[in-house]
Protein backbone atom coordinates (compact mmCIF):
# COMPACT_ATOMS: atom_id res chain seq x y z
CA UNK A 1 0.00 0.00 0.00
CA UNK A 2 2.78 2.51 0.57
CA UNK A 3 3.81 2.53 -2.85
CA UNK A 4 0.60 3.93 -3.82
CA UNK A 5 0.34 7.07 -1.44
CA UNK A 6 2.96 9.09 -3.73
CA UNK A 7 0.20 8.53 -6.51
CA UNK A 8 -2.59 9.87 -4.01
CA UNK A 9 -0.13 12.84 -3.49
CA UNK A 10 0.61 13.33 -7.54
CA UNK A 11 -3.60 13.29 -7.66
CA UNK A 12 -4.56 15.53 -5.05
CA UNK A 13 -1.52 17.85 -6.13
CA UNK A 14 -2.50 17.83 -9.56
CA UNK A 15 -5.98 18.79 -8.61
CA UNK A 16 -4.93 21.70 -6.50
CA UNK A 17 -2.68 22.88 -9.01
CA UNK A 18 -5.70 22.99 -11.78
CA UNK A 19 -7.62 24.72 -9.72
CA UNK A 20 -8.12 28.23 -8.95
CA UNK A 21 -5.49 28.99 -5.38
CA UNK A 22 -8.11 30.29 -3.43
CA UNK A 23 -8.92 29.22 0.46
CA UNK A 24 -12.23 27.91 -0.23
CA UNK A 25 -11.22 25.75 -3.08
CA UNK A 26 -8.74 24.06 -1.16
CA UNK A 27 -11.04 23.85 1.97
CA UNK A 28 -13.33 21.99 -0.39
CA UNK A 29 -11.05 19.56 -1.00
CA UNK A 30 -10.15 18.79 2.10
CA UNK A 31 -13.54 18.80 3.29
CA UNK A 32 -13.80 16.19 0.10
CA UNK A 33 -10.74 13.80 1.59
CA UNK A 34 -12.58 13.54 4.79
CA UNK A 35 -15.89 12.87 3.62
CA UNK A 36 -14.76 10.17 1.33
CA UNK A 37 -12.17 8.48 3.80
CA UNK A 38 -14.87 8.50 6.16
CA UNK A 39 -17.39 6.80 4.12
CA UNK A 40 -18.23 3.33 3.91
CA UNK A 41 -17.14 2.05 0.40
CA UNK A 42 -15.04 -1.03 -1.03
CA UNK A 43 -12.30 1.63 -1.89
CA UNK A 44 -9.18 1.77 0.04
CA UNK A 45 -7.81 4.65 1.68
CA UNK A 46 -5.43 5.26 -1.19
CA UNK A 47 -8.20 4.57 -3.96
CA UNK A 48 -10.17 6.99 -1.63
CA UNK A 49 -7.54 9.66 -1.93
CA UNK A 50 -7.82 9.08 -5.92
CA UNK A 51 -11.31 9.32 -6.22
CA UNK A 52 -11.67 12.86 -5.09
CA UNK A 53 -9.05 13.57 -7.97
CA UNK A 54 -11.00 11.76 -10.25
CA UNK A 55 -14.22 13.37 -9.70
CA UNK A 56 -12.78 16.48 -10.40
CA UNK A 57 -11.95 15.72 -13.89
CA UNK A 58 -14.33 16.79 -16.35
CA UNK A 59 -16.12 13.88 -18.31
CA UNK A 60 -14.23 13.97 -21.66
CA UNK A 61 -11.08 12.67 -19.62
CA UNK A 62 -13.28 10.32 -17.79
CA UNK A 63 -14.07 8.34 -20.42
CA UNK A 64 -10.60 8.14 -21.95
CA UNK A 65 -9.45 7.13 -18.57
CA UNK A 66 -12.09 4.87 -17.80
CA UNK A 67 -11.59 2.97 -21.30
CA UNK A 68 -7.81 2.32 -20.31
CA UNK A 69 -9.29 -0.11 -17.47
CA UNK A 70 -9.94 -2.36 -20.61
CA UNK A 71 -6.11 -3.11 -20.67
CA UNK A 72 -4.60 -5.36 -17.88
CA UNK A 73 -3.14 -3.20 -15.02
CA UNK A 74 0.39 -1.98 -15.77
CA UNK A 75 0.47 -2.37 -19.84
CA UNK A 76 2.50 -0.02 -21.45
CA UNK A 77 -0.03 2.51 -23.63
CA UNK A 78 0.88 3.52 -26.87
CA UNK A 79 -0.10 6.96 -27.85
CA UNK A 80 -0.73 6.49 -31.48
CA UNK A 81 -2.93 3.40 -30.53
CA UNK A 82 -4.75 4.90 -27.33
CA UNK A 83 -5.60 8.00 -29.46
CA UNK A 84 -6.95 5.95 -32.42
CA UNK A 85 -8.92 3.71 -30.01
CA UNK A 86 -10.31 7.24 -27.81
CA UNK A 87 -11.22 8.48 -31.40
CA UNK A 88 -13.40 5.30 -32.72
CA UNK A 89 -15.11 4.75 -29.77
CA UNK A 90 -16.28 8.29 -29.97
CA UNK A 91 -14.56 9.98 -26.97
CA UNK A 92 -12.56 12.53 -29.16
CA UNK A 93 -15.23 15.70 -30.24
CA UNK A 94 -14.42 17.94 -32.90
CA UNK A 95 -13.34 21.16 -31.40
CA UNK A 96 -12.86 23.93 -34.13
CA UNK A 97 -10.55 23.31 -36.73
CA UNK A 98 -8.32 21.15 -34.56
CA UNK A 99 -7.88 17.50 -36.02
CA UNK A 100 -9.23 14.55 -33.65
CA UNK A 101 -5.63 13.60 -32.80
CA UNK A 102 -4.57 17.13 -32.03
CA UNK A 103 -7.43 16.59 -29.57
CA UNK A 104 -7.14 13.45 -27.97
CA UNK A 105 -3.29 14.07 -27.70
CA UNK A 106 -3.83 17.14 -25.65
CA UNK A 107 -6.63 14.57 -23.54
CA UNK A 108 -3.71 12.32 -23.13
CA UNK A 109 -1.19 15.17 -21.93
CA UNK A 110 -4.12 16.27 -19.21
CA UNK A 111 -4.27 13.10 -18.04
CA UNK A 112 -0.66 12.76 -17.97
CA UNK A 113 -0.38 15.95 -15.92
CA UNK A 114 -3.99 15.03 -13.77
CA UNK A 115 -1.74 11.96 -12.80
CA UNK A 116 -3.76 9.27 -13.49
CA UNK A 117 -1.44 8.53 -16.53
CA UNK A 118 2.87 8.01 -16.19
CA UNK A 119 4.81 8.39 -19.32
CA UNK A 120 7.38 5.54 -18.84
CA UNK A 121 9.50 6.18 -22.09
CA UNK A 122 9.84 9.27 -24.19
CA UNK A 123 10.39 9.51 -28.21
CA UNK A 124 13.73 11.28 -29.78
CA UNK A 125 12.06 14.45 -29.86
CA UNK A 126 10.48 14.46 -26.33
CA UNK A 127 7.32 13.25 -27.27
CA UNK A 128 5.73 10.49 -25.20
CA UNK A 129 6.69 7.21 -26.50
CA UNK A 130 4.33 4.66 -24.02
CA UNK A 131 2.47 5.66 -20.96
CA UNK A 132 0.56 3.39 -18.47
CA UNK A 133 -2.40 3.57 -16.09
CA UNK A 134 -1.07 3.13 -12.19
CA UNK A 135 -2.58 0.14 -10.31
CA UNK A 136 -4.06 1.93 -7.74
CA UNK A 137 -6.02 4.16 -10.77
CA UNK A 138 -6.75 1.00 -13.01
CA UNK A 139 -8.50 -0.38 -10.21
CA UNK A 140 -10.09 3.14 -9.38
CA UNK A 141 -11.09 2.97 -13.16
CA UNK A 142 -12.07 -0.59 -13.19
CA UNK A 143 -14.27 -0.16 -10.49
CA UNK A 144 -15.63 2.95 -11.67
CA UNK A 145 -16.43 1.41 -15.04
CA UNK A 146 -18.11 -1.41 -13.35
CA UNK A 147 -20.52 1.08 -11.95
CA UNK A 148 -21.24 3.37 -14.27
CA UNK A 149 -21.31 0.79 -17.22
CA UNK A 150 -19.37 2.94 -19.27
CA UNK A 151 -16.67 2.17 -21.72
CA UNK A 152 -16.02 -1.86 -23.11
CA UNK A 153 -14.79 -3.06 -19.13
CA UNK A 154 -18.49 -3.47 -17.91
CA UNK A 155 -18.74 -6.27 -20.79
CA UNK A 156 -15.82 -8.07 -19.09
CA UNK A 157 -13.83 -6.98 -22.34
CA UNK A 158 -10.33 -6.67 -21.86
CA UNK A 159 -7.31 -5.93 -23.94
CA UNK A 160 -3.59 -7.24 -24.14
């Protein structure tokens, strides 16, 4: 379990940081942490931590998170195939004149920075190379899935 409080720490940070600095924002999430860790659900305190992250994330990144809980906890994401996969399964909407991989690239990076995605290697030019979901997230996401029956994991799908 230790291993996963620095990714509690990365989520919590990374919603803080995305948010506007004010008192009451951070109050809010506090008030948030302690709500959740007090509640009675299957999550662990960790997952707990994570969740309040998660539900801060606005529902286009949702669902591109959530559908990465079809792939077995700790494969190493592609870009180029997670962004092809977001975009067929409908995830990716047509903002301007910004192509759908200009799009769900810049979903990726957010999630990236959120937390709830590491980049393990990067390209030549700085680019990320493969990513993956952290266990303590996949499960989040699993779980999630489960309930909301969202995205090809409530079917029992799952990807290699």
């Amino acid at each position: 379990m230790c291993d996963q409080l620095p990714q509690a720490v990365v989520s919590i940070g990374a919603s803080l940081y995305l948010k506007q600095k004010t008192q009451s924002v951070w109050n809010e999430m506090v008030e948030q942490i302690c709500r959740i860790k007090d509640s009675k659900s299957s999550l662990n305190d960790i997952q707990k931590v994570v969740y309040v992250s998660y539900n801060h994330l606005p529902m286009h990144l949702k669902n591109c998170l959530l559908y990465c809980s079809i792939f077995p906890a700790g494969h190493l994401l592609l870009p180029e195939r997670l962004i092809q996969l977001w975009i067929a399964e409908g995830f990716i909407e047509k903002q301007g004149s910004s192509q759908p991989e200009e799009i769900a690239y810049s979903y990726l990076m957010e999630l990236i920075c959120w937390g709830f995605l590491q980049v393990m290697d990067l390209d030549e030019l700085g680019g990320v190379a493969s990513c993956r979901i952290p266990i303590v997230v996949h499960e989040l996401a699993l779980s999630s899935s489960q309930k909301e029956e969202s995205g090809a994991a409530c079917h029992g799908v799952k990807l290699a």
